[in-house]
Structures are given as structure tokens and as C-alpha cells.
PDB file of N, CA and C in Angstrom:
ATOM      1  N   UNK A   1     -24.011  -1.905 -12.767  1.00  0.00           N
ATOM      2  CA  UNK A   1     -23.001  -2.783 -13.319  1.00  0.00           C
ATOM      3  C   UNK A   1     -21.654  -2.350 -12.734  1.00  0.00           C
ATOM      4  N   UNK A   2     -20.949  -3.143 -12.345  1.00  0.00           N
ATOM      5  CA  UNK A   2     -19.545  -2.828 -11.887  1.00  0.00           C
ATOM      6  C   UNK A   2     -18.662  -3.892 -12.593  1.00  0.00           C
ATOM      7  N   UNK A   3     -17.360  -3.545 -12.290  1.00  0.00           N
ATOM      8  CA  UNK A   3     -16.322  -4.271 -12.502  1.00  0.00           C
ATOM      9  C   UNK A   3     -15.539  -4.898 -11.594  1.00  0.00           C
ATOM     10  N   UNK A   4     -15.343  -5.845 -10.691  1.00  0.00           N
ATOM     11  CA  UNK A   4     -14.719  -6.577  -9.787  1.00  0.00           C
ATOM     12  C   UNK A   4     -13.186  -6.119  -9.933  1.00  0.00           C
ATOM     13  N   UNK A   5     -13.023  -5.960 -10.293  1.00  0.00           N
ATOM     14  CA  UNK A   5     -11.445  -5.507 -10.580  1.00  0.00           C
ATOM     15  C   UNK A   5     -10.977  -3.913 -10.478  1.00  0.00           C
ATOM     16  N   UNK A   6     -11.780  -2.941 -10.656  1.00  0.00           N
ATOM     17  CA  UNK A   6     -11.772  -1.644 -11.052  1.00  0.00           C
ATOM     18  C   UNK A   6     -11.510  -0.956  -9.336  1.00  0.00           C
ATOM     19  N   UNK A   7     -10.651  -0.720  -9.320  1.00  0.00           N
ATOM     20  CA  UNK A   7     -10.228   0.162  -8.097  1.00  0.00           C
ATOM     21  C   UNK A   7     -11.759   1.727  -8.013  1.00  0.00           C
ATOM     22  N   UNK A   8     -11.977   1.970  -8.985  1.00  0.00           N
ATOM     23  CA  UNK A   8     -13.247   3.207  -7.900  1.00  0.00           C
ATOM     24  C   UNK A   8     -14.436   2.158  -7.789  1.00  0.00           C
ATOM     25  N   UNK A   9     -15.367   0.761  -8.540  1.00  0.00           N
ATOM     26  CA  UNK A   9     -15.939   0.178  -8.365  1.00  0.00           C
ATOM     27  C   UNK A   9     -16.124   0.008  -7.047  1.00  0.00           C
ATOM     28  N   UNK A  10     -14.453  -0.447  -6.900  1.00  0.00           N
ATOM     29  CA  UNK A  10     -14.452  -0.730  -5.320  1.00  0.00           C
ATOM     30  C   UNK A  10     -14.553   0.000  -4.090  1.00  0.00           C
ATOM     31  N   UNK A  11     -14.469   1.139  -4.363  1.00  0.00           N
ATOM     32  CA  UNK A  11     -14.730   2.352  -3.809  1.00  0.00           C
ATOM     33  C   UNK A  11     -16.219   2.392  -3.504  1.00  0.00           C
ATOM     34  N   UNK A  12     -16.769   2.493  -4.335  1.00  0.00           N
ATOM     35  CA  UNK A  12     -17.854   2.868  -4.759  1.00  0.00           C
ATOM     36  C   UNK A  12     -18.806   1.554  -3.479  1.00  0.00           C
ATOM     37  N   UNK A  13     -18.339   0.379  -3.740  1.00  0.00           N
ATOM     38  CA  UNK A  13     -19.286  -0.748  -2.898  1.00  0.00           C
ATOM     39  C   UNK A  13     -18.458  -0.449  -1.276  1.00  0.00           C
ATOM     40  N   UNK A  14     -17.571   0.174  -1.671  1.00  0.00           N
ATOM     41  CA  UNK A  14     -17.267   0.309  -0.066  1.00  0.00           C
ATOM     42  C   UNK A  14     -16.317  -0.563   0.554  1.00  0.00           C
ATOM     43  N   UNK A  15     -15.896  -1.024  -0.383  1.00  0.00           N
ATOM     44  CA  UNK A  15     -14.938  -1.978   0.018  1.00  0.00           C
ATOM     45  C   UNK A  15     -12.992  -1.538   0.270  1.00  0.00           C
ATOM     46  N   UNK A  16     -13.337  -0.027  -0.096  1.00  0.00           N
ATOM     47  CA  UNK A  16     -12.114   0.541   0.100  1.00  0.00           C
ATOM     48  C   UNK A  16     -12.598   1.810   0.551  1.00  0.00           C
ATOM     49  N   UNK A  17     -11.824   2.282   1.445  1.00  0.00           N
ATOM     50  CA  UNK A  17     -12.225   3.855   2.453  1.00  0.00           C
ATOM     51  C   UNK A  17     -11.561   4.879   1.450  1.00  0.00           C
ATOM     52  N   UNK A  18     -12.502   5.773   1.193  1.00  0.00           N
ATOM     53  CA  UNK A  18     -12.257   7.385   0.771  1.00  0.00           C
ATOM     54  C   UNK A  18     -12.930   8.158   1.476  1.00  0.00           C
ATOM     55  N   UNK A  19     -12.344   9.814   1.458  1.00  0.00           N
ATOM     56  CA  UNK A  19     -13.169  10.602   1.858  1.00  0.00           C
ATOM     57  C   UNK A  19     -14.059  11.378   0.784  1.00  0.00           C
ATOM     58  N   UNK A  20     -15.344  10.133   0.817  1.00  0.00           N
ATOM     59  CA  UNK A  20     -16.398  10.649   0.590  1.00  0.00           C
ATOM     60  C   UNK A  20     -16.669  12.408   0.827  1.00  0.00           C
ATOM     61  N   UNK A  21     -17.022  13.143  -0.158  1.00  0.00           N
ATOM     62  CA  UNK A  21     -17.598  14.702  -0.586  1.00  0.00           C
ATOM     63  C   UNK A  21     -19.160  14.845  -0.936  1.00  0.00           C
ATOM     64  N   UNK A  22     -19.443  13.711  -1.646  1.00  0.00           N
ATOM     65  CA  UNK A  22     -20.945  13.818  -2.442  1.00  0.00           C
ATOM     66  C   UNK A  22     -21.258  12.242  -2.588  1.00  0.00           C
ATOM     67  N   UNK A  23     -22.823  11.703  -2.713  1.00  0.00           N
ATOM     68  CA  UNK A  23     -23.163  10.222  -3.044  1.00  0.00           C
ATOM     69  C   UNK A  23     -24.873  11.128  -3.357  1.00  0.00           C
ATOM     70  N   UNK A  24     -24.761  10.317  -4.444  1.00  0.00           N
ATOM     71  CA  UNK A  24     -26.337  10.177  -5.041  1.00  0.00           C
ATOM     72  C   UNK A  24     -26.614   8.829  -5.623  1.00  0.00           C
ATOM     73  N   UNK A  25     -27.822   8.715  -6.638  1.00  0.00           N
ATOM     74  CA  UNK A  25     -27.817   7.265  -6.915  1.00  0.00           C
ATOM     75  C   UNK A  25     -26.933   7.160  -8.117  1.00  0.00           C
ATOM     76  N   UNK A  26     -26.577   8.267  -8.819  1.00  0.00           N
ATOM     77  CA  UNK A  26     -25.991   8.278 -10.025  1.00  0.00           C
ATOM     78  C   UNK A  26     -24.197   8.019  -9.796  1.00  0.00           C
ATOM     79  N   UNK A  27     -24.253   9.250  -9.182  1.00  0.00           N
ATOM     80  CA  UNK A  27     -22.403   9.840  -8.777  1.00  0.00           C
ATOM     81  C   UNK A  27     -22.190   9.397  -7.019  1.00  0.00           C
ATOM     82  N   UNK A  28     -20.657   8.998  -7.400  1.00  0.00           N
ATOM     83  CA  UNK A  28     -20.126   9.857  -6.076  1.00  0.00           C
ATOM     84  C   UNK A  28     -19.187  10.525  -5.950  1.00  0.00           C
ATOM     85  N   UNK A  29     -18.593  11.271  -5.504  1.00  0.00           N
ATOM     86  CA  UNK A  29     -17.430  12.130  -4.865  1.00  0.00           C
ATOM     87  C   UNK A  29     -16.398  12.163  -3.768  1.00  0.00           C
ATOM     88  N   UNK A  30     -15.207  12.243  -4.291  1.00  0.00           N
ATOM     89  CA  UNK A  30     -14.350  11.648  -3.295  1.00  0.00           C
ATOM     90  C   UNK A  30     -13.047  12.538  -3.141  1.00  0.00           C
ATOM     91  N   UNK A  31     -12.280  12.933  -2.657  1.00  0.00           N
ATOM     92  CA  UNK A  31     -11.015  13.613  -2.568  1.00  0.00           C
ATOM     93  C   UNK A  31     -10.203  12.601  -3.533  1.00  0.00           C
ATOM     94  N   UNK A  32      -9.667  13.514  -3.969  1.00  0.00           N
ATOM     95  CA  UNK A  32      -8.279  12.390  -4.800  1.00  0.00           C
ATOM     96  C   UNK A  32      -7.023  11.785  -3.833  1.00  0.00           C
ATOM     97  N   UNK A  33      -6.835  10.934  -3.696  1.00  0.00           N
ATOM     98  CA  UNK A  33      -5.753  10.578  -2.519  1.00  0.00           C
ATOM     99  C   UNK A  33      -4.273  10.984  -3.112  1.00  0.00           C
ATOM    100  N   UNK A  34      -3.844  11.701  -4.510  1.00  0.00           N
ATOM    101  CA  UNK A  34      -2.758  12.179  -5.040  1.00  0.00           C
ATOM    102  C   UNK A  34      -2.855  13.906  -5.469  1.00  0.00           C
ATOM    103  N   UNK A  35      -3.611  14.278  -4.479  1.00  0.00           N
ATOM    104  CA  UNK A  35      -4.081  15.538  -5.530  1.00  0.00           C
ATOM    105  C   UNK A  35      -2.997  16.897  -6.339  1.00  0.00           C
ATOM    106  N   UNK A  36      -3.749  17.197  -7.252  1.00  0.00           N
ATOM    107  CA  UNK A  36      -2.999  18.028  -7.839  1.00  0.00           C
ATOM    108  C   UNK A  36      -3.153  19.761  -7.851  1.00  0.00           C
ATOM    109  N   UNK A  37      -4.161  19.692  -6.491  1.00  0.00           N
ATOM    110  CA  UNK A  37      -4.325  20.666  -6.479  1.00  0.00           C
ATOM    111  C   UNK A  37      -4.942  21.190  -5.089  1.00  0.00           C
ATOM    112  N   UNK A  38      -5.049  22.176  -4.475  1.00  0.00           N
ATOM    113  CA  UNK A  38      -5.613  22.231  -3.204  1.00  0.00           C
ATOM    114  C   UNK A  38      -6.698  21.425  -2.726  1.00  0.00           C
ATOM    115  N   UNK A  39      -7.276  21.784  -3.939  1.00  0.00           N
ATOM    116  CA  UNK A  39      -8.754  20.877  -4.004  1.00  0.00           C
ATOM    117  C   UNK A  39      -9.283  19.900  -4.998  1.00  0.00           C
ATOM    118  N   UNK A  40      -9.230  18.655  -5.319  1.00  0.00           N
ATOM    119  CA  UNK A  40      -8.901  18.002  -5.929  1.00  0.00           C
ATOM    120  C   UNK A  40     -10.124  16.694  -5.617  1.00  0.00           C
ATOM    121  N   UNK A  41     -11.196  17.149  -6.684  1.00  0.00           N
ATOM    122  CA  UNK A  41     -12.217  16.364  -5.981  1.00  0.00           C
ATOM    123  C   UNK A  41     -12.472  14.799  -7.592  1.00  0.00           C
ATOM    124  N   UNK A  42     -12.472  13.955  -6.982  1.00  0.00           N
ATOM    125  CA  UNK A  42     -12.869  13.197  -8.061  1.00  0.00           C
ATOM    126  C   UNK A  42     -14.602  12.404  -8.484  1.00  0.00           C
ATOM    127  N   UNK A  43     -15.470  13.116  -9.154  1.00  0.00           N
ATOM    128  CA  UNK A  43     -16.545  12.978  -9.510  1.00  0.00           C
ATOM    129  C   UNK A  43     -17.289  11.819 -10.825  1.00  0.00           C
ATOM    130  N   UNK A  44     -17.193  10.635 -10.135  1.00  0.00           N
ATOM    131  CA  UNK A  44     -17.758   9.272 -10.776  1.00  0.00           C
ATOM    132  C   UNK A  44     -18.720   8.488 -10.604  1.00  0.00           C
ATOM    133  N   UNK A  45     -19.128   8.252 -11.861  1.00  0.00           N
ATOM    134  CA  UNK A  45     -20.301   7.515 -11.835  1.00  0.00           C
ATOM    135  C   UNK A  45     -20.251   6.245 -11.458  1.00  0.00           C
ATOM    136  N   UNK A  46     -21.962   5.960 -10.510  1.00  0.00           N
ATOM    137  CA  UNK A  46     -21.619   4.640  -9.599  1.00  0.00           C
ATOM    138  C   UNK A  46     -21.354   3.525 -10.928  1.00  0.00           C
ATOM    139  N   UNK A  47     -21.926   3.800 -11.964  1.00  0.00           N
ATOM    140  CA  UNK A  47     -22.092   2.753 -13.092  1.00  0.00           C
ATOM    141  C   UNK A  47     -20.787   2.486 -13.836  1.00  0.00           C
ATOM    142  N   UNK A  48     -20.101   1.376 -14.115  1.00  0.00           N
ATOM    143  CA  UNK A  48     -18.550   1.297 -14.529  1.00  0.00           C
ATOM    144  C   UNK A  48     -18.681   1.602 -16.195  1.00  0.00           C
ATOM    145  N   UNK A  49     -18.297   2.359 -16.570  1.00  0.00           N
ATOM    146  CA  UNK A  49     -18.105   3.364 -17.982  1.00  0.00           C
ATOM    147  C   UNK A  49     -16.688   2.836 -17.716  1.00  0.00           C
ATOM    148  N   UNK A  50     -16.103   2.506 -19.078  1.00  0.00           N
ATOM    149  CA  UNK A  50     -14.452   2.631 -18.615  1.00  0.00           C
ATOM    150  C   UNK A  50     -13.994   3.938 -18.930  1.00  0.00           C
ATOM    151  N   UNK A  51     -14.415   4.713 -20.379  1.00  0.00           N
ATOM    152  CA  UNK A  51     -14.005   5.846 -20.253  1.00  0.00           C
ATOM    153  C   UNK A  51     -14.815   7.028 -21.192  1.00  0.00           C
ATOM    154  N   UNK A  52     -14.698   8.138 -21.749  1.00  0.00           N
ATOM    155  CA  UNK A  52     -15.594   8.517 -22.683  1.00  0.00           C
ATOM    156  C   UNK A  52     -15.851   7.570 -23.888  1.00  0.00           C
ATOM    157  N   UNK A  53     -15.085   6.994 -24.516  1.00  0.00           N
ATOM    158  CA  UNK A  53     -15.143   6.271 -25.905  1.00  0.00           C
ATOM    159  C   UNK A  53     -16.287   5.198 -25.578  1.00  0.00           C
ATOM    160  N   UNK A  54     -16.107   5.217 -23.963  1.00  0.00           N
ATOM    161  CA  UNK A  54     -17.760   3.816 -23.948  1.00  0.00           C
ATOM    162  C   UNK A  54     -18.434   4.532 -23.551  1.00  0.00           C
ATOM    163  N   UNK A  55     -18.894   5.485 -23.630  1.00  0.00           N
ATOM    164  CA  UNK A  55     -20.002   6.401 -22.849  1.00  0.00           C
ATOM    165  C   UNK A  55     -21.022   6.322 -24.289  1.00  0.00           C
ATOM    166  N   UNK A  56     -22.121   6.340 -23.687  1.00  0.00           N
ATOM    167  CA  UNK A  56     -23.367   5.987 -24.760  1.00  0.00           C
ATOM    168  C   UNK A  56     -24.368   6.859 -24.636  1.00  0.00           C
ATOM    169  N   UNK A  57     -24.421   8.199 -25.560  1.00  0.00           N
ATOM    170  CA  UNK A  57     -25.327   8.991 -25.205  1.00  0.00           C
ATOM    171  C   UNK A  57     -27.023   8.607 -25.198  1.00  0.00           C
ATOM    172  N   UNK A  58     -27.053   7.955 -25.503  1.00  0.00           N
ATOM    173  CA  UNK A  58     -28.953   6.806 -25.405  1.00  0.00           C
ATOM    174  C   UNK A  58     -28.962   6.155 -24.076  1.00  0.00           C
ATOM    175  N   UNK A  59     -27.783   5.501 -23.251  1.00  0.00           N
ATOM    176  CA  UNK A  59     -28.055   5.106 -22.124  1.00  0.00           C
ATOM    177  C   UNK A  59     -27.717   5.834 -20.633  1.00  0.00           C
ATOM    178  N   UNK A  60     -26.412   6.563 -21.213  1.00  0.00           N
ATOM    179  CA  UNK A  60     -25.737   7.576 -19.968  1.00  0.00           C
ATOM    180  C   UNK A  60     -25.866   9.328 -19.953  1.00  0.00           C
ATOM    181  N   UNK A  61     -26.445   9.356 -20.697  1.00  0.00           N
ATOM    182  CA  UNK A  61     -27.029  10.769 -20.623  1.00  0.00           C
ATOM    183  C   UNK A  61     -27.375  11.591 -19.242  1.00  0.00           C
ATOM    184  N   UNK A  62     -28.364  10.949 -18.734  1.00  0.00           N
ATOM    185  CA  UNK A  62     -28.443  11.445 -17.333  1.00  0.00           C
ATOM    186  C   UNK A  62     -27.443  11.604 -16.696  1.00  0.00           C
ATOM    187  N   UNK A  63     -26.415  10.917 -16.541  1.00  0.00           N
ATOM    188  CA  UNK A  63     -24.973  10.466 -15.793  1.00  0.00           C
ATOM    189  C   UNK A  63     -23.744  11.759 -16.392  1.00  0.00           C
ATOM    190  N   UNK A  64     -23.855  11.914 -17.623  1.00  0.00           N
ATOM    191  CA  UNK A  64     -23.374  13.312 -17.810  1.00  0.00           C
ATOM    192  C   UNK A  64     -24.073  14.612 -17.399  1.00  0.00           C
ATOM    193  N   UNK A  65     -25.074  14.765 -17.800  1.00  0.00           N
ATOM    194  CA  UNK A  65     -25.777  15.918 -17.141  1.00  0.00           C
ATOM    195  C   UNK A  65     -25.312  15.828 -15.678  1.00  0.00           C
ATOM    196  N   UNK A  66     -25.360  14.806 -14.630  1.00  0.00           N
ATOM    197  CA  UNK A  66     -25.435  14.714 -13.690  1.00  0.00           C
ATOM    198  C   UNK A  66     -23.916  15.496 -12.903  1.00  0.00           C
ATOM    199  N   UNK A  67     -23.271  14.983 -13.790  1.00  0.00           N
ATOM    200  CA  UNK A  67     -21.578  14.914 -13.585  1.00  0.00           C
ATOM    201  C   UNK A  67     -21.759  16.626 -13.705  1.00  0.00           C
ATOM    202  N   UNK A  68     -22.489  17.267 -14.615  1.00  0.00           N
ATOM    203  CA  UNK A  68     -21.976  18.983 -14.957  1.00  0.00           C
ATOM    204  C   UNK A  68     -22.961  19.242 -13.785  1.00  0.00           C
ATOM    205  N   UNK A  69     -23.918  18.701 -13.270  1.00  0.00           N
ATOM    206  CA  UNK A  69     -25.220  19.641 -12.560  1.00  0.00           C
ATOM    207  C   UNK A  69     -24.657  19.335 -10.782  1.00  0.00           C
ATOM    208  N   UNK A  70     -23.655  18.327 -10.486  1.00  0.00           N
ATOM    209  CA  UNK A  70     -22.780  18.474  -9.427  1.00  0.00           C
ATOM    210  C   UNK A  70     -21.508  19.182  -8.782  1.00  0.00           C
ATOM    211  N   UNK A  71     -20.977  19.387 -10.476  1.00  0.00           N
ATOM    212  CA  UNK A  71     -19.860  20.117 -10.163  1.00  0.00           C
ATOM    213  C   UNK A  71     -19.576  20.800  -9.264  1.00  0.00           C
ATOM    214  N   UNK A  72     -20.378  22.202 -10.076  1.00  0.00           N
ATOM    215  CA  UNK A  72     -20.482  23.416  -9.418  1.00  0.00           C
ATOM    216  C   UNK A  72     -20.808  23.024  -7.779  1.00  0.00           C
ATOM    217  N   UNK A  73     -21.661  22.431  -7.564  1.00  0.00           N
ATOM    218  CA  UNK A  73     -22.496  22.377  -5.988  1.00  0.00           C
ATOM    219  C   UNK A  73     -21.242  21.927  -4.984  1.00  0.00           C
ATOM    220  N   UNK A  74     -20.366  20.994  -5.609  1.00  0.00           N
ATOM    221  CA  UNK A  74     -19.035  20.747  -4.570  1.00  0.00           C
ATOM    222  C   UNK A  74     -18.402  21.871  -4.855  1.00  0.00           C
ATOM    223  N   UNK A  75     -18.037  22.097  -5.542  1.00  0.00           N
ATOM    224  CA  UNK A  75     -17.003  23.739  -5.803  1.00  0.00           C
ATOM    225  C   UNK A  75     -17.827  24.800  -4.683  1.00  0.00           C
ATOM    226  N   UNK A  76     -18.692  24.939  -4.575  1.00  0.00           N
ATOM    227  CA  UNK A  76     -19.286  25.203  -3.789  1.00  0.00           C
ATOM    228  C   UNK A  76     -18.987  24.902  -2.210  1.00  0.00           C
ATOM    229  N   UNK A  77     -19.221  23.763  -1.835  1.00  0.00           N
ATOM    230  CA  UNK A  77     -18.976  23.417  -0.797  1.00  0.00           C
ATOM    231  C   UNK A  77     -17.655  23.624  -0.360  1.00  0.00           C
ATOM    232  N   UNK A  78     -16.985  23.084  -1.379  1.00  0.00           N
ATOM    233  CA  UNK A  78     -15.420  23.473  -0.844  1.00  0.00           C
ATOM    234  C   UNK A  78     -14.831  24.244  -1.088  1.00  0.00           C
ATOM    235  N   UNK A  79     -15.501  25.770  -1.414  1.00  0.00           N
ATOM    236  CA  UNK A  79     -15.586  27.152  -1.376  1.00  0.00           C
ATOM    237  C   UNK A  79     -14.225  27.400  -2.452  1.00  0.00           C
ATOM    238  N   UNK A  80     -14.492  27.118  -3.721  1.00  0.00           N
ATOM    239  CA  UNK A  80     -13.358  27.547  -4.865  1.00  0.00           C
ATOM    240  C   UNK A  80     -14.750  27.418  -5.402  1.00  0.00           C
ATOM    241  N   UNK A  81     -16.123  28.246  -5.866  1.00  0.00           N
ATOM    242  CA  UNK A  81     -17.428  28.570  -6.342  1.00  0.00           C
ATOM    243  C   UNK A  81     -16.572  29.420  -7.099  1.00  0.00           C
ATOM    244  N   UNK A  82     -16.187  30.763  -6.237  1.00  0.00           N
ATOM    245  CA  UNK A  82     -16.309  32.083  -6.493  1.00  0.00           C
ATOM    246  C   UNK A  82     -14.713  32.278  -6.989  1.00  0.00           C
ATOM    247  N   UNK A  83     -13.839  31.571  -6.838  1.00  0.00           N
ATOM    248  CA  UNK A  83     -12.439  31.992  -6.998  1.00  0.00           C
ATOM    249  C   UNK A  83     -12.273  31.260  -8.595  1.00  0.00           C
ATOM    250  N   UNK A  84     -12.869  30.116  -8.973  1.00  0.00           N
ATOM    251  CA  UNK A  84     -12.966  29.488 -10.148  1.00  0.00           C
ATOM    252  C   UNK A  84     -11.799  28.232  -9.572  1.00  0.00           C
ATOM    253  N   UNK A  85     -12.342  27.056 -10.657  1.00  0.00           N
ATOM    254  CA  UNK A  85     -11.870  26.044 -10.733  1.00  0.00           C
ATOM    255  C   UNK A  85     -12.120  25.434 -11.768  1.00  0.00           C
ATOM    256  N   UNK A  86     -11.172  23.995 -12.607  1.00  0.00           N
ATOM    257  CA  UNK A  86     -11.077  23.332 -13.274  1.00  0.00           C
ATOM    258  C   UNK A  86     -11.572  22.038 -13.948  1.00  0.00           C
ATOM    259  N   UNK A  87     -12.354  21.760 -14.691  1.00  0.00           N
ATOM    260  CA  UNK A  87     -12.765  20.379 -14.753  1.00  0.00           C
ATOM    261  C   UNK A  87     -12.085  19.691 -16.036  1.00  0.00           C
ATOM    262  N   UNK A  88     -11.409  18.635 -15.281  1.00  0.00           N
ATOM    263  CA  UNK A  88     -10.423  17.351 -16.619  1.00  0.00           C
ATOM    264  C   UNK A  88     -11.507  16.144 -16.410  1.00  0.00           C
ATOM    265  N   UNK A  89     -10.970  15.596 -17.680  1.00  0.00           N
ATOM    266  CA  UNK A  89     -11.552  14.317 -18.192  1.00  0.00           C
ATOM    267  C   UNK A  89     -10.404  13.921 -18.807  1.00  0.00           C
ATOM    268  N   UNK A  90      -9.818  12.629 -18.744  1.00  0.00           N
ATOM    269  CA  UNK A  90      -9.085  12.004 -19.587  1.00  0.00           C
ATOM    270  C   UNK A  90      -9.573  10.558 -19.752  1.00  0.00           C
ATOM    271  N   UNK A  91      -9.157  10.312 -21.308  1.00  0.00           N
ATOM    272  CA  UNK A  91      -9.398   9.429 -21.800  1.00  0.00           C
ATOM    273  C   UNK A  91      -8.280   8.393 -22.254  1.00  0.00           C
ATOM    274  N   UNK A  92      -7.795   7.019 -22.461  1.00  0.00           N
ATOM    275  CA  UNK A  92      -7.058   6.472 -23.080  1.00  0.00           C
ATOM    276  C   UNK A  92      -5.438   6.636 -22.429  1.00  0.00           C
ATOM    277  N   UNK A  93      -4.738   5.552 -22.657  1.00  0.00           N
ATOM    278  CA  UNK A  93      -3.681   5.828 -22.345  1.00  0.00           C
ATOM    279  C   UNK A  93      -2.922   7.321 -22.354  1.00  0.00           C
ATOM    280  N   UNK A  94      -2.573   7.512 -23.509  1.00  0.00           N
ATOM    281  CA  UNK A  94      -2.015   8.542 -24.279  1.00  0.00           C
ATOM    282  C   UNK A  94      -2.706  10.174 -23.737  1.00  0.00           C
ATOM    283  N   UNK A  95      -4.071   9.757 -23.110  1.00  0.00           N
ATOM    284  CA  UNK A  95      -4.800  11.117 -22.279  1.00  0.00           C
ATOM    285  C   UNK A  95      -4.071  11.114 -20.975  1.00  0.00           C
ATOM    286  N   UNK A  96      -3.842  10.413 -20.708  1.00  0.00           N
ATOM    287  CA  UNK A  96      -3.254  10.139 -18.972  1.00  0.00           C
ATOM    288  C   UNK A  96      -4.527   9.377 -18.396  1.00  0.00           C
ATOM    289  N   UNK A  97      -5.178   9.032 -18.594  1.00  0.00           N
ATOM    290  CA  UNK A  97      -6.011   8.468 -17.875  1.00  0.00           C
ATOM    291  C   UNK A  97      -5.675   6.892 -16.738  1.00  0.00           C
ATOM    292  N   UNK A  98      -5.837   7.066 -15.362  1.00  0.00           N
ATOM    293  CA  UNK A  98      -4.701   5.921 -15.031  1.00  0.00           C
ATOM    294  C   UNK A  98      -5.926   5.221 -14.494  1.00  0.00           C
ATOM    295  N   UNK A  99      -6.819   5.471 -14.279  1.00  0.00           N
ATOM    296  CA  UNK A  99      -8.068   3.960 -13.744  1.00  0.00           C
ATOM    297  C   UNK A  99      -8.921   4.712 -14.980  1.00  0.00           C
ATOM    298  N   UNK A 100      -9.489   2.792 -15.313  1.00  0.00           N
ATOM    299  CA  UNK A 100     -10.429   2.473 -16.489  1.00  0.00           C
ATOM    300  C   UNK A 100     -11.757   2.746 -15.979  1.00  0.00           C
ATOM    301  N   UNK A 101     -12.215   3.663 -15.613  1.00  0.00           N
ATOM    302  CA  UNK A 101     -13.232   3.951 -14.982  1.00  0.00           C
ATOM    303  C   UNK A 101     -13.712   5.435 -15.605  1.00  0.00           C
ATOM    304  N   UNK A 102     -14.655   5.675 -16.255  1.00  0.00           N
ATOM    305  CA  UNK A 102     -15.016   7.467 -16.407  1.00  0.00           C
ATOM    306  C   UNK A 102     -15.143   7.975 -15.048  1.00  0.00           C
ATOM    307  N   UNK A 103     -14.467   9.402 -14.883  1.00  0.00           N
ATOM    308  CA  UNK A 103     -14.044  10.149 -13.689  1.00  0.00           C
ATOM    309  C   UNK A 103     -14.356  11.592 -14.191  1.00  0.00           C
ATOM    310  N   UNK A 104     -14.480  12.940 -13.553  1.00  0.00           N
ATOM    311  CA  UNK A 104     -14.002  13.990 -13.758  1.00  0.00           C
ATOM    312  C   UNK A 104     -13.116  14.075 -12.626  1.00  0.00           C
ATOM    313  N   UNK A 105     -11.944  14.990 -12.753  1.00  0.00           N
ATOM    314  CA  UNK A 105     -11.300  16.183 -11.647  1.00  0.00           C
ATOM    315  C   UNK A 105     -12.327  16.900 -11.730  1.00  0.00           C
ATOM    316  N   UNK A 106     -11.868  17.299 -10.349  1.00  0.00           N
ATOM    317  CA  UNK A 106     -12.595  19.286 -10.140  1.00  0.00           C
ATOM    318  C   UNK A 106     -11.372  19.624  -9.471  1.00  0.00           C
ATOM    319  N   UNK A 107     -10.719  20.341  -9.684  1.00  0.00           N
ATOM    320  CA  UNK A 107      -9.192  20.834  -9.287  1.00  0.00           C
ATOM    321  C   UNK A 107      -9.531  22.236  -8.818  1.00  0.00           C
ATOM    322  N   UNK A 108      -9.089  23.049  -7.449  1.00  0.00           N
ATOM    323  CA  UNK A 108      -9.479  24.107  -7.390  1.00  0.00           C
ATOM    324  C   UNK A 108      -8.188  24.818  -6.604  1.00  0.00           C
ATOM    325  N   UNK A 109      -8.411  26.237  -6.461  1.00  0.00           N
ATOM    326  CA  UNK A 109      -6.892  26.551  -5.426  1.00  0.00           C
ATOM    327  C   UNK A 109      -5.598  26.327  -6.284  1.00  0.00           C
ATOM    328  N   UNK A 110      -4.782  26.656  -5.447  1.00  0.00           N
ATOM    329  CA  UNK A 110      -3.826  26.360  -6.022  1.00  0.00           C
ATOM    330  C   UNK A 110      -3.345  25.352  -6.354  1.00  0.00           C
ATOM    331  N   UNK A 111      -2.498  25.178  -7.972  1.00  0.00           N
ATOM    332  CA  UNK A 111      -2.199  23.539  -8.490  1.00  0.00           C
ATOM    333  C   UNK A 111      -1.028  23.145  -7.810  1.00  0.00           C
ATOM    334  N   UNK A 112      -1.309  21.982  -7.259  1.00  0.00           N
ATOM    335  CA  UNK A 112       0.441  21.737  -7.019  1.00  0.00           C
ATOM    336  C   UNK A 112       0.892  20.819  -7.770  1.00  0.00           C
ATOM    337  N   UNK A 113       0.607  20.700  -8.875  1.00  0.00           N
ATOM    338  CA  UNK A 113       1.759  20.156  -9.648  1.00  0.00           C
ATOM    339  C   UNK A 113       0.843  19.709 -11.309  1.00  0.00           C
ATOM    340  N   UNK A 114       1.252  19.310 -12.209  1.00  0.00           N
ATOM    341  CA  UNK A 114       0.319  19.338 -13.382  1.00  0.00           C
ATOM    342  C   UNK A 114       0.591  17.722 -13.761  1.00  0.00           C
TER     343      UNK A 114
END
């Protein structure tokens, strides 16, 4: 299910260029094009969730597990494994959340800016 309107949707069908990090059938992974941090990876599901408050533990379950059982493996790759790094979720206006889409950060290295 997607959203025609949703800027990572669109990502996601390819209809807008990122640098792709990770793709499975669930997630994909992308550099943040604003990042806030050296490493600044953004980890979303192909399926349009707008944010936690619609997340449905009976249907998206896998899709969270999925989201924690990737993390680590890019932190990995982009070698902040061992130095440690960050994972955000925001929700709702008032969270900061700026696309209606469920996302994690993985923020690693140094922050440049909060």
C-alpha cells in the first residue's frame, strides 16, 4: 500500500533518487539528504504507516522487528557498530516528525546539529 502523495512512497517506487544503503521486501534504507549527523541513515518501511499511532501490532509486527533486526547490520556497514549510535522515531507534529510516513534515524559519529 502506498500513498501517491508521500515523499518516501516515492522514494521507495523510485520515482525520486536516494542513496540507497539497504532494500529488502519489508524496509529500505537511505542516507538522509539533511543529516544530523555524520551518519545519518533513514530506515522505512516499504508499506505507508503514517506514523507509530497507525502502526498495528496484529498486522506490522514483522516490519518492527525488522526495523530493530536491520539496524545494527547498517551501523555496521557504515562502521559506527563499535563506536555506538542512535536510534529516533518521531511521531506527530509536536514530535518533530516532518514526513507522514513511519521512519527510524540511525544517527552515528558525530552530531552536527540536534
Amino acid at each position: 500500500m502506498e500513498d501517491t502523495n508521500c515523499l518516501f512512497c516515492k522514494i521507495i517506487a523510485g520515482e525520486i533518487p536516494s542513496s540507497m544503503v539497504y532494500e529488502d521486501e519489508l524496509l529500505v534504507a537511505f542516507k538522509d539528504i539533511n543529516p544530523k549527523a555524520n551518519v545519518h541513515i533513514l530506515i522505512v518501511p516499504r508499506k505507508h504507516i503514517a506514523d507509530n499511532n497507525a502502526y498495528s501490532a496484529s498486522e506490522d509486527a514483522e516490519i518492527a522487528a525488522r526495523l530493530f533486526e536491520v539496524a545494527p547490520k547498517i551501523a555496521k556497514e557504515q562502521g559506527i557498530f563499535e563506536s555506538g549510535y542512535r536510534l529516533v522515531m518521531n511521531t506527530g507534529k509536536d514530535g518533530r516528525q516532518e514526513i507522514q510516513h513511519l521512519h527510524m534515524h540511525l544517527l552515528g559519529g558525530n552530531l552536527l546539529s540536534v
